[in-house]
PDB file of N, CA and C in Angstrom:
ATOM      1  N   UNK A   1     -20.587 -22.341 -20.866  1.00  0.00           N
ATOM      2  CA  UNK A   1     -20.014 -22.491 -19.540  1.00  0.00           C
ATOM      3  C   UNK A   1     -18.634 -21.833 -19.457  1.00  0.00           C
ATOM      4  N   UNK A   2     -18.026 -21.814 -20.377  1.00  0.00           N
ATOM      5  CA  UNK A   2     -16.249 -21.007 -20.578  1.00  0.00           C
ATOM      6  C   UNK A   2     -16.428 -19.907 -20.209  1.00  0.00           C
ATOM      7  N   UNK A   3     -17.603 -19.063 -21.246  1.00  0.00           N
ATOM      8  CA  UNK A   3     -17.880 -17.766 -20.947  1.00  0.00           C
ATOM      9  C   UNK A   3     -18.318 -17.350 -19.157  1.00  0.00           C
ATOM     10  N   UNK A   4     -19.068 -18.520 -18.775  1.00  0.00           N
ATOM     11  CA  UNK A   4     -19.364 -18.032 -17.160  1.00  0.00           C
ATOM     12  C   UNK A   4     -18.227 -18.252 -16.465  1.00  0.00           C
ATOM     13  N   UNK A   5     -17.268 -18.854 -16.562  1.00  0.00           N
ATOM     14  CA  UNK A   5     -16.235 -19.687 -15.789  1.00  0.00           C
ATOM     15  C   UNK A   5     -15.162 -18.139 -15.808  1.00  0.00           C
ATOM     16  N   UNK A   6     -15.078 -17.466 -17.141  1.00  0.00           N
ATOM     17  CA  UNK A   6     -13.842 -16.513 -17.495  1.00  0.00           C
ATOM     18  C   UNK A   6     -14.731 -15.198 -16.895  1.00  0.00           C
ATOM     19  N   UNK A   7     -15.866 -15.118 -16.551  1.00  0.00           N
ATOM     20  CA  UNK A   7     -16.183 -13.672 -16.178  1.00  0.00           C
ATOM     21  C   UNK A   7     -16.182 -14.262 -14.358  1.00  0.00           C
ATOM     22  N   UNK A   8     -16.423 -15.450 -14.051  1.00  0.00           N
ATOM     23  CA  UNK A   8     -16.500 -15.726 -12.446  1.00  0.00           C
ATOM     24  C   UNK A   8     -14.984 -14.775 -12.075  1.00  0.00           C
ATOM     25  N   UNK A   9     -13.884 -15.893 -13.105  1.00  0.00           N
ATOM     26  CA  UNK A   9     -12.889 -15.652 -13.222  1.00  0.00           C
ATOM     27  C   UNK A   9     -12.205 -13.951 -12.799  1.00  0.00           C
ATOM     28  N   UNK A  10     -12.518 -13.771 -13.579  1.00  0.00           N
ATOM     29  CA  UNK A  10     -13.019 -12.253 -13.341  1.00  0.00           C
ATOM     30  C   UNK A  10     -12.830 -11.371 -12.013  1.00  0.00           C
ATOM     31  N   UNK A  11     -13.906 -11.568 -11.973  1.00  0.00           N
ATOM     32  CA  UNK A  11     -14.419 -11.250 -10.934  1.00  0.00           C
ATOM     33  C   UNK A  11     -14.222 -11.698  -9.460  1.00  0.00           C
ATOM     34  N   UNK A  12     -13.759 -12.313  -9.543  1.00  0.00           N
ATOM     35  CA  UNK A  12     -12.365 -12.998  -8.342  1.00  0.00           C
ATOM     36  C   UNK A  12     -11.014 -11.671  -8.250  1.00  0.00           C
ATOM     37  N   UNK A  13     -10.740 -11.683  -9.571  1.00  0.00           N
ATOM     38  CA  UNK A  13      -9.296 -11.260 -10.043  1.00  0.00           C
ATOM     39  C   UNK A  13     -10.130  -9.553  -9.288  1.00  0.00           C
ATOM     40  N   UNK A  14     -10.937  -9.010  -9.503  1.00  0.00           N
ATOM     41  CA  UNK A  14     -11.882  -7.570  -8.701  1.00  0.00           C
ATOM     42  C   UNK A  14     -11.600  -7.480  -7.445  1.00  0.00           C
ATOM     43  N   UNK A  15     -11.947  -8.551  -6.691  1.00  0.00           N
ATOM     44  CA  UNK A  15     -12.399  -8.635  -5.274  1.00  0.00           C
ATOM     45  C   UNK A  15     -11.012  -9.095  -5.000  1.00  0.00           C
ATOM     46  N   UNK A  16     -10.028  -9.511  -5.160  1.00  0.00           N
ATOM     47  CA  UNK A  16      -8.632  -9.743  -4.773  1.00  0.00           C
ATOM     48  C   UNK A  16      -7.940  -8.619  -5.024  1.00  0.00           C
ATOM     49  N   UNK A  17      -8.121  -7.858  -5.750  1.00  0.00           N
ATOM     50  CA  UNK A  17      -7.210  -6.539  -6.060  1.00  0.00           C
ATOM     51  C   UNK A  17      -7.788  -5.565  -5.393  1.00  0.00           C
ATOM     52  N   UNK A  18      -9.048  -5.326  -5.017  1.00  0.00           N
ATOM     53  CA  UNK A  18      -9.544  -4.509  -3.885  1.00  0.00           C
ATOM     54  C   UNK A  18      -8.778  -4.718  -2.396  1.00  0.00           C
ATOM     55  N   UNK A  19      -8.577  -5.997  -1.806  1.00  0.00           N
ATOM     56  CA  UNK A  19      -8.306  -6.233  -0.718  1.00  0.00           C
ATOM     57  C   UNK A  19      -6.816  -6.517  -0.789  1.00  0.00           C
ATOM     58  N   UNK A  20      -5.628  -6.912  -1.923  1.00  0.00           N
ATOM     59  CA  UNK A  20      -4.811  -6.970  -1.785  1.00  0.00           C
ATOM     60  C   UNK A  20      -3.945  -6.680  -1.185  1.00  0.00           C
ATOM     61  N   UNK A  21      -3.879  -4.808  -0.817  1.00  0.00           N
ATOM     62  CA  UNK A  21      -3.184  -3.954   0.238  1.00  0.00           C
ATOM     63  C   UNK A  21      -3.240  -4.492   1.657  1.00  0.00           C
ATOM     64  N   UNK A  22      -4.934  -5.019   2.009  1.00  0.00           N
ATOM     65  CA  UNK A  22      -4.637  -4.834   3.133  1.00  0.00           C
ATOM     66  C   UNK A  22      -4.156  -6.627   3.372  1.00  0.00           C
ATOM     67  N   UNK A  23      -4.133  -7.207   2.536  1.00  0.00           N
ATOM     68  CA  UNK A  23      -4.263  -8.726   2.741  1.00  0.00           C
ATOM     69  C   UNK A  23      -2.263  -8.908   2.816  1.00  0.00           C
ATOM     70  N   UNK A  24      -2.122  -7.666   2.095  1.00  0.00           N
ATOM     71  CA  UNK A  24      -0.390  -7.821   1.967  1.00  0.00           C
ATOM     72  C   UNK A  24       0.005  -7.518   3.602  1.00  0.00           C
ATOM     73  N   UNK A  25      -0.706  -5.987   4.394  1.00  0.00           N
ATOM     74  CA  UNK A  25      -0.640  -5.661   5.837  1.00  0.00           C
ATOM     75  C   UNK A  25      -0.617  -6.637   6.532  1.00  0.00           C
ATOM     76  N   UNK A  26      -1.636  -8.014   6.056  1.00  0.00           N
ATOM     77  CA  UNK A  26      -1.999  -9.265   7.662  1.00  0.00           C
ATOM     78  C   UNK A  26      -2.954  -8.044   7.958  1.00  0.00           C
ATOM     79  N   UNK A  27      -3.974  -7.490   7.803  1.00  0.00           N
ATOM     80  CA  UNK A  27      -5.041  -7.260   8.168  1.00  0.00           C
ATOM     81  C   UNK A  27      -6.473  -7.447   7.930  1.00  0.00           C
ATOM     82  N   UNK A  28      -6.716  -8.792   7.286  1.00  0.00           N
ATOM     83  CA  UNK A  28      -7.602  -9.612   6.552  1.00  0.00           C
ATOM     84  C   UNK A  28      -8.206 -10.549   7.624  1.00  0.00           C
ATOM     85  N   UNK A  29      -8.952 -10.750   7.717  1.00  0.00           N
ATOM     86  CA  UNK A  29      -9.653 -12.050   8.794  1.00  0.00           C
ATOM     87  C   UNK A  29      -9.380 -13.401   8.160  1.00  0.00           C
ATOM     88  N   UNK A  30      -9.298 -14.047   9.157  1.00  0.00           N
ATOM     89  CA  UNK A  30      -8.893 -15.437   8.480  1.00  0.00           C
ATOM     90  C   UNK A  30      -9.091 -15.868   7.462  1.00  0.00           C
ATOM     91  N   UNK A  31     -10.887 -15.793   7.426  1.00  0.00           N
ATOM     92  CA  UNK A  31     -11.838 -16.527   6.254  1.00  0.00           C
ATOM     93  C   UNK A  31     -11.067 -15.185   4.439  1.00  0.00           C
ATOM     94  N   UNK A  32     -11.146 -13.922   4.975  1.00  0.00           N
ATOM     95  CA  UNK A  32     -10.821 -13.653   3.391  1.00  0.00           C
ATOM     96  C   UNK A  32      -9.712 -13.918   3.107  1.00  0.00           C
ATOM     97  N   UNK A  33      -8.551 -13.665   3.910  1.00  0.00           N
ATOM     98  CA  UNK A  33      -7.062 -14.040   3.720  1.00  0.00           C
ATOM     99  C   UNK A  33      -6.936 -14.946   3.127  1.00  0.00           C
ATOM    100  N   UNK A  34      -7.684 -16.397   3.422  1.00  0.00           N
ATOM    101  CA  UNK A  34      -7.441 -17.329   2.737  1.00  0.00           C
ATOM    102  C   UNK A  34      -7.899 -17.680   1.980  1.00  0.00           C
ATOM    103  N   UNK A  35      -8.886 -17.177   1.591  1.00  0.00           N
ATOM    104  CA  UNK A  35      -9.405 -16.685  -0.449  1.00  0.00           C
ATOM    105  C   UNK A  35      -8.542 -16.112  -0.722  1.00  0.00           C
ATOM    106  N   UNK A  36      -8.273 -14.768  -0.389  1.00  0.00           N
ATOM    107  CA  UNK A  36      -6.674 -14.383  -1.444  1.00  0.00           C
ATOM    108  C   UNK A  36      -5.802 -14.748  -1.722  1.00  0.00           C
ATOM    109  N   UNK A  37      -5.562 -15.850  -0.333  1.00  0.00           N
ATOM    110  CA  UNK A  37      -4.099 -16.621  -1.099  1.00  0.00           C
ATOM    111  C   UNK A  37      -4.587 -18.086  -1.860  1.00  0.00           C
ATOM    112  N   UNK A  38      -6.036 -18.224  -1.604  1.00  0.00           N
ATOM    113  CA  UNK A  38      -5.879 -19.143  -2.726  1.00  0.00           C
ATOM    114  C   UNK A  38      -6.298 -18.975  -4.485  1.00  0.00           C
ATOM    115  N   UNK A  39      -6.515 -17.868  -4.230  1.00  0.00           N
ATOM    116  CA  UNK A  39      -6.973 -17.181  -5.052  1.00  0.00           C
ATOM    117  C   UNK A  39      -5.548 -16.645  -5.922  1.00  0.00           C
ATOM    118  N   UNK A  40      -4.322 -16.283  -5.036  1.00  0.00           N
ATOM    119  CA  UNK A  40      -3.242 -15.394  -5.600  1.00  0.00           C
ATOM    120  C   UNK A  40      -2.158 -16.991  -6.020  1.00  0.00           C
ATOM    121  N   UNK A  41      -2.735 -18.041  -5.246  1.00  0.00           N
ATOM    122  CA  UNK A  41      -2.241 -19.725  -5.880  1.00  0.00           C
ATOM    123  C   UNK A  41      -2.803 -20.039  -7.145  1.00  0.00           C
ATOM    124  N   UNK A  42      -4.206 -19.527  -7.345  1.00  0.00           N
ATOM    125  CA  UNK A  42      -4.560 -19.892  -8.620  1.00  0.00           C
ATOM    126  C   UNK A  42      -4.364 -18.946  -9.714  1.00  0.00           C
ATOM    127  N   UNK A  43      -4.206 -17.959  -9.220  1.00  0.00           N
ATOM    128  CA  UNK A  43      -4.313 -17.241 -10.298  1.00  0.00           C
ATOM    129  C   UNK A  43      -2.721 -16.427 -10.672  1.00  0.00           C
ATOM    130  N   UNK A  44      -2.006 -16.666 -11.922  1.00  0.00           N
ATOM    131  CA  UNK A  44      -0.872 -16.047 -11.687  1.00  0.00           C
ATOM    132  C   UNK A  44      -0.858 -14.831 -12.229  1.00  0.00           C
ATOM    133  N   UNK A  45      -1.722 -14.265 -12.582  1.00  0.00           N
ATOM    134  CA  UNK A  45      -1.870 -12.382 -13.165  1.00  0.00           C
ATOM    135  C   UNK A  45      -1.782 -12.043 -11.688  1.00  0.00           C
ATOM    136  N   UNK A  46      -2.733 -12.263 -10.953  1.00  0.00           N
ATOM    137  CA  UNK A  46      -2.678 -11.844  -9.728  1.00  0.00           C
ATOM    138  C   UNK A  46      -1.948 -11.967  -8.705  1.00  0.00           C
ATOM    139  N   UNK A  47      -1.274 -13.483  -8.885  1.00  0.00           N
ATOM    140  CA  UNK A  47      -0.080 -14.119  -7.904  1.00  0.00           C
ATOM    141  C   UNK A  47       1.385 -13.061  -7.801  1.00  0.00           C
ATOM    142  N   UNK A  48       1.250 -12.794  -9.660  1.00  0.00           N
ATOM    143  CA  UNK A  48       2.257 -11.623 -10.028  1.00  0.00           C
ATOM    144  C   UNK A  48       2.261 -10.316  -9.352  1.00  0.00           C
ATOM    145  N   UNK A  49       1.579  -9.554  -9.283  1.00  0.00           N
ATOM    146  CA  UNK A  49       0.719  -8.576  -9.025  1.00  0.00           C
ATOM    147  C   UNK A  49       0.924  -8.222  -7.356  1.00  0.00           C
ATOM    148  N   UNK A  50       0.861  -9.140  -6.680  1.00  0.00           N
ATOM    149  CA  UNK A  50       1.197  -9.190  -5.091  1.00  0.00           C
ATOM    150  C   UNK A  50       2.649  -9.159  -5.351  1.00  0.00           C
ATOM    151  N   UNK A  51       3.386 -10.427  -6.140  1.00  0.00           N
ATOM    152  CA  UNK A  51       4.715 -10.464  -5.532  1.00  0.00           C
ATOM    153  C   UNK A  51       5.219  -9.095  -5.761  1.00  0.00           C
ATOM    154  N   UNK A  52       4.608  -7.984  -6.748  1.00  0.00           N
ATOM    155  CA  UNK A  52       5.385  -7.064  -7.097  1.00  0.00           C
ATOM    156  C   UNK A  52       5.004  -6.067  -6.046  1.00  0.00           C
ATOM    157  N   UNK A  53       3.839  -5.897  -5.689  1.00  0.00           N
ATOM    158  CA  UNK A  53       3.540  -5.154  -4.751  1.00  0.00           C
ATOM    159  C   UNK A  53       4.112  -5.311  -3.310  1.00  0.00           C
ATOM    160  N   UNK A  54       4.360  -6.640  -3.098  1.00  0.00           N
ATOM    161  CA  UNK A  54       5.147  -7.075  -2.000  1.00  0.00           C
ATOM    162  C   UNK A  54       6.648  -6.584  -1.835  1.00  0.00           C
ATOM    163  N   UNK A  55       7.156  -6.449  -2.946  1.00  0.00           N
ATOM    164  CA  UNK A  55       8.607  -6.134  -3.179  1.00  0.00           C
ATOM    165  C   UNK A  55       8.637  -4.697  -2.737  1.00  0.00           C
ATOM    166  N   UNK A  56       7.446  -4.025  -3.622  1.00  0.00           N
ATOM    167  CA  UNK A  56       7.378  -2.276  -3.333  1.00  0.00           C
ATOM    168  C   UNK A  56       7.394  -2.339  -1.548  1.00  0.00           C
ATOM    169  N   UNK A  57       6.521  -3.034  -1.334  1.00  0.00           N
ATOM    170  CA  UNK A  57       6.725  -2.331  -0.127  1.00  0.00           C
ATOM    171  C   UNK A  57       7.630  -2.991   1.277  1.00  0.00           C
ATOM    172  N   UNK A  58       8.451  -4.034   0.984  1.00  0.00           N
ATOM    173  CA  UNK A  58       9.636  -4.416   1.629  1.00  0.00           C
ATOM    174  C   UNK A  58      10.801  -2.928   0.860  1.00  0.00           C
ATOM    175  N   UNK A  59      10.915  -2.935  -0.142  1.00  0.00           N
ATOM    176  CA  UNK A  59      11.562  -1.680  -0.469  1.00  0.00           C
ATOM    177  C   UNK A  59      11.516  -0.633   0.409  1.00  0.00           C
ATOM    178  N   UNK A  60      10.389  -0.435  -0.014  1.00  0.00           N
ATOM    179  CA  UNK A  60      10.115   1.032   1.217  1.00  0.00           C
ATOM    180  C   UNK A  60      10.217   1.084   2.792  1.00  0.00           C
ATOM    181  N   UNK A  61      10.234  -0.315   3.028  1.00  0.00           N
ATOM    182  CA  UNK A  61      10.356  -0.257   4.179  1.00  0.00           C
ATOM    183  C   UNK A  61      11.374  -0.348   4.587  1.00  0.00           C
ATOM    184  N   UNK A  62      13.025  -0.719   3.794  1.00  0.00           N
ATOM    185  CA  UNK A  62      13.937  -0.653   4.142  1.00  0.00           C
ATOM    186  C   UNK A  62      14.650   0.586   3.594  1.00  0.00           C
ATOM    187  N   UNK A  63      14.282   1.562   3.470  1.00  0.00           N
ATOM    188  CA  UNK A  63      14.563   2.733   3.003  1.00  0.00           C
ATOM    189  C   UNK A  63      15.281   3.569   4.536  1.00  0.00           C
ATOM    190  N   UNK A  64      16.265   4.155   4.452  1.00  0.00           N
ATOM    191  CA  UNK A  64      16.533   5.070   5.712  1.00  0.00           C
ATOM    192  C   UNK A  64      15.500   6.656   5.859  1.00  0.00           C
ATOM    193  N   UNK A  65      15.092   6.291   7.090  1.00  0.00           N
ATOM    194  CA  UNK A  65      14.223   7.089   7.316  1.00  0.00           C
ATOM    195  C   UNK A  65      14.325   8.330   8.306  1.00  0.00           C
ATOM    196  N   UNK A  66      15.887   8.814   8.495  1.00  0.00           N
ATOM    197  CA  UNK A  66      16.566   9.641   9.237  1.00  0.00           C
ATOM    198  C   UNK A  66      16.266  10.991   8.648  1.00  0.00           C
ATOM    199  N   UNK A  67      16.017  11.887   9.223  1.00  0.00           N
ATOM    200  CA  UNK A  67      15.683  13.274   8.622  1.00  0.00           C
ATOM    201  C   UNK A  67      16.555  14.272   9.108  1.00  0.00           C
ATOM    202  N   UNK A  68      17.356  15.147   8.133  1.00  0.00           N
ATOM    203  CA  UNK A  68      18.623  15.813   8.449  1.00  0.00           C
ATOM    204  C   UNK A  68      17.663  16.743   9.807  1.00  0.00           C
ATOM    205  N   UNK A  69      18.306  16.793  10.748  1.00  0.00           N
ATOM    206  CA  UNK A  69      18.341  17.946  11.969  1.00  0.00           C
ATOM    207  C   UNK A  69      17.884  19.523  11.563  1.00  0.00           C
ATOM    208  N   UNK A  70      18.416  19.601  10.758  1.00  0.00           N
ATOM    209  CA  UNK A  70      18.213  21.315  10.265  1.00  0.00           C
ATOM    210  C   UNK A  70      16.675  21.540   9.363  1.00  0.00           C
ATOM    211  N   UNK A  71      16.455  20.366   8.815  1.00  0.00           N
ATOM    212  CA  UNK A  71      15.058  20.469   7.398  1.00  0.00           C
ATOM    213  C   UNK A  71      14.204  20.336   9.273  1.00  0.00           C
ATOM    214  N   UNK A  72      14.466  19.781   9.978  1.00  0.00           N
ATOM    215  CA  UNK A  72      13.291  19.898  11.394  1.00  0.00           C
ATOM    216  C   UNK A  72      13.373  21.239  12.183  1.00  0.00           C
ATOM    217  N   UNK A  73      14.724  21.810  11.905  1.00  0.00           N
ATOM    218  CA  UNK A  73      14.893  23.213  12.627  1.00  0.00           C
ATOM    219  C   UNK A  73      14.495  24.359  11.753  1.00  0.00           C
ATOM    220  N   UNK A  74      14.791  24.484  10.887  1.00  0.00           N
ATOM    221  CA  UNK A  74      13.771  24.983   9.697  1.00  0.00           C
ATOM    222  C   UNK A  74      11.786  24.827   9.767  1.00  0.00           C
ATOM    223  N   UNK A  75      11.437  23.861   9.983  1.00  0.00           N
ATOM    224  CA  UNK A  75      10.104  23.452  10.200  1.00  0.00           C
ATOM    225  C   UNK A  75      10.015  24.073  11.112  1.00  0.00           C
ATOM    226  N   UNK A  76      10.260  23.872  12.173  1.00  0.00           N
ATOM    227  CA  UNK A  76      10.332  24.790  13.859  1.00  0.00           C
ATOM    228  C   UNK A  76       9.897  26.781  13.830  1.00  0.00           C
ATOM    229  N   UNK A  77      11.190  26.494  12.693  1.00  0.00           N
ATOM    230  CA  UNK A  77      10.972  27.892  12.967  1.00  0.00           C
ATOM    231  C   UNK A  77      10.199  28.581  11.885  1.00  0.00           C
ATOM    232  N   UNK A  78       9.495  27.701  11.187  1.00  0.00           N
ATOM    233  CA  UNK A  78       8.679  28.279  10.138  1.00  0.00           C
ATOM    234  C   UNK A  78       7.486  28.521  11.114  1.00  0.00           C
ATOM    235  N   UNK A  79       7.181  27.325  11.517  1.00  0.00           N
ATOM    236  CA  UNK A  79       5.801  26.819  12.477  1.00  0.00           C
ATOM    237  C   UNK A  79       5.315  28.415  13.688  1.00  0.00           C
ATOM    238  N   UNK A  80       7.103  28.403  14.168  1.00  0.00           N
ATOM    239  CA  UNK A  80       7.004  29.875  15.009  1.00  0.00           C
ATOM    240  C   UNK A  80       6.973  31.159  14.868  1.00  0.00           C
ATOM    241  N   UNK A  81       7.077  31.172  13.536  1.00  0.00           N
ATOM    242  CA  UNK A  81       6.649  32.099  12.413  1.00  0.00           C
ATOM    243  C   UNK A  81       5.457  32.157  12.231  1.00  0.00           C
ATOM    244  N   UNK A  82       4.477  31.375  11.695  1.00  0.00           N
ATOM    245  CA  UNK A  82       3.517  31.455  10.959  1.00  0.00           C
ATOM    246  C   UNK A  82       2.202  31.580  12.672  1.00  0.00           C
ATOM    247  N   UNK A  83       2.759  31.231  13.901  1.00  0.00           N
ATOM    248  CA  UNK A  83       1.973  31.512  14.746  1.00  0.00           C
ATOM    249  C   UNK A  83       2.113  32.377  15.149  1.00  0.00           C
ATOM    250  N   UNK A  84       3.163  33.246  14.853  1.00  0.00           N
ATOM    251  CA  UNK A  84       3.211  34.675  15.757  1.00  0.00           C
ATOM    252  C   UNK A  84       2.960  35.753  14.279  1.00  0.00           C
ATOM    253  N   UNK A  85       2.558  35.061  13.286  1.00  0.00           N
ATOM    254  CA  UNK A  85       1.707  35.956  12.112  1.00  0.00           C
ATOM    255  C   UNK A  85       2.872  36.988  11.514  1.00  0.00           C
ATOM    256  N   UNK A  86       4.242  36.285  11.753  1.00  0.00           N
ATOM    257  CA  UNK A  86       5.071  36.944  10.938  1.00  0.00           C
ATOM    258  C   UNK A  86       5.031  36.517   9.478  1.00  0.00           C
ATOM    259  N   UNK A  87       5.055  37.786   8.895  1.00  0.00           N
ATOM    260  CA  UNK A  87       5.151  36.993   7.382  1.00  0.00           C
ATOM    261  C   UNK A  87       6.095  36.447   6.621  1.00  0.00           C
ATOM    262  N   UNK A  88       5.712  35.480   5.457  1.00  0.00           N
ATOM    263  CA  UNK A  88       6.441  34.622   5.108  1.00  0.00           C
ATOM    264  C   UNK A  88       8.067  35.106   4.498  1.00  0.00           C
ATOM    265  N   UNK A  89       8.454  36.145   4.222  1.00  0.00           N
ATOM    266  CA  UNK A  89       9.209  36.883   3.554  1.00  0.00           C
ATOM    267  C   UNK A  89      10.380  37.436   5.118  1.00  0.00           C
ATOM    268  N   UNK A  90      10.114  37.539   6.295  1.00  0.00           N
ATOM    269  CA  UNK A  90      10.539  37.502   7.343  1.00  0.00           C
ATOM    270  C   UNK A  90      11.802  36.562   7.986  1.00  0.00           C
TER     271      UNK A  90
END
């Protein structure tokens, strides 16, 4: 019975790390959401595993996301370049 209990085990720890991303988004339906989190309550490999992934992406999301003026005026005029088939060396 250990042996069935540690591969169920398992196999929980599969199906929670598949859906984790989006379960971290709030884009989970009620019913799985709340297998993952009871799932990420029982289990602390996995409980771990979110909080770190959770961190990554509060990180990233507080990252400044301002893009210098010129790297877009540059783009512009590459873009008006490459449609009027001037070449790249131009």
């Amino acid at each position: 019975m250990k042996v069935w209990n540690a591969m169920a085990s398992r196999m929980r720890c599969v199906a929670t790390m598949r859906v984790l991303q989006t379960y971290l988004d709030g884009a989970l339906d009620e019913v799985a959401a709340q297998r993952v989190a009871d799932h990420l309550e029982d289990c602390r490999r996995c409980g771990l595993e979110a909080e770190v992934y959770a961190e990554i992406k509060t990180a990233l999301g507080e990252q400044d996301r301002t893009v210098d003026p010129r790297a877009i005026e540059r783009l512009r005029h590459f873009g008006e370049q490459f449609v009027r088939g001037d070449s790249a060396g131009s």
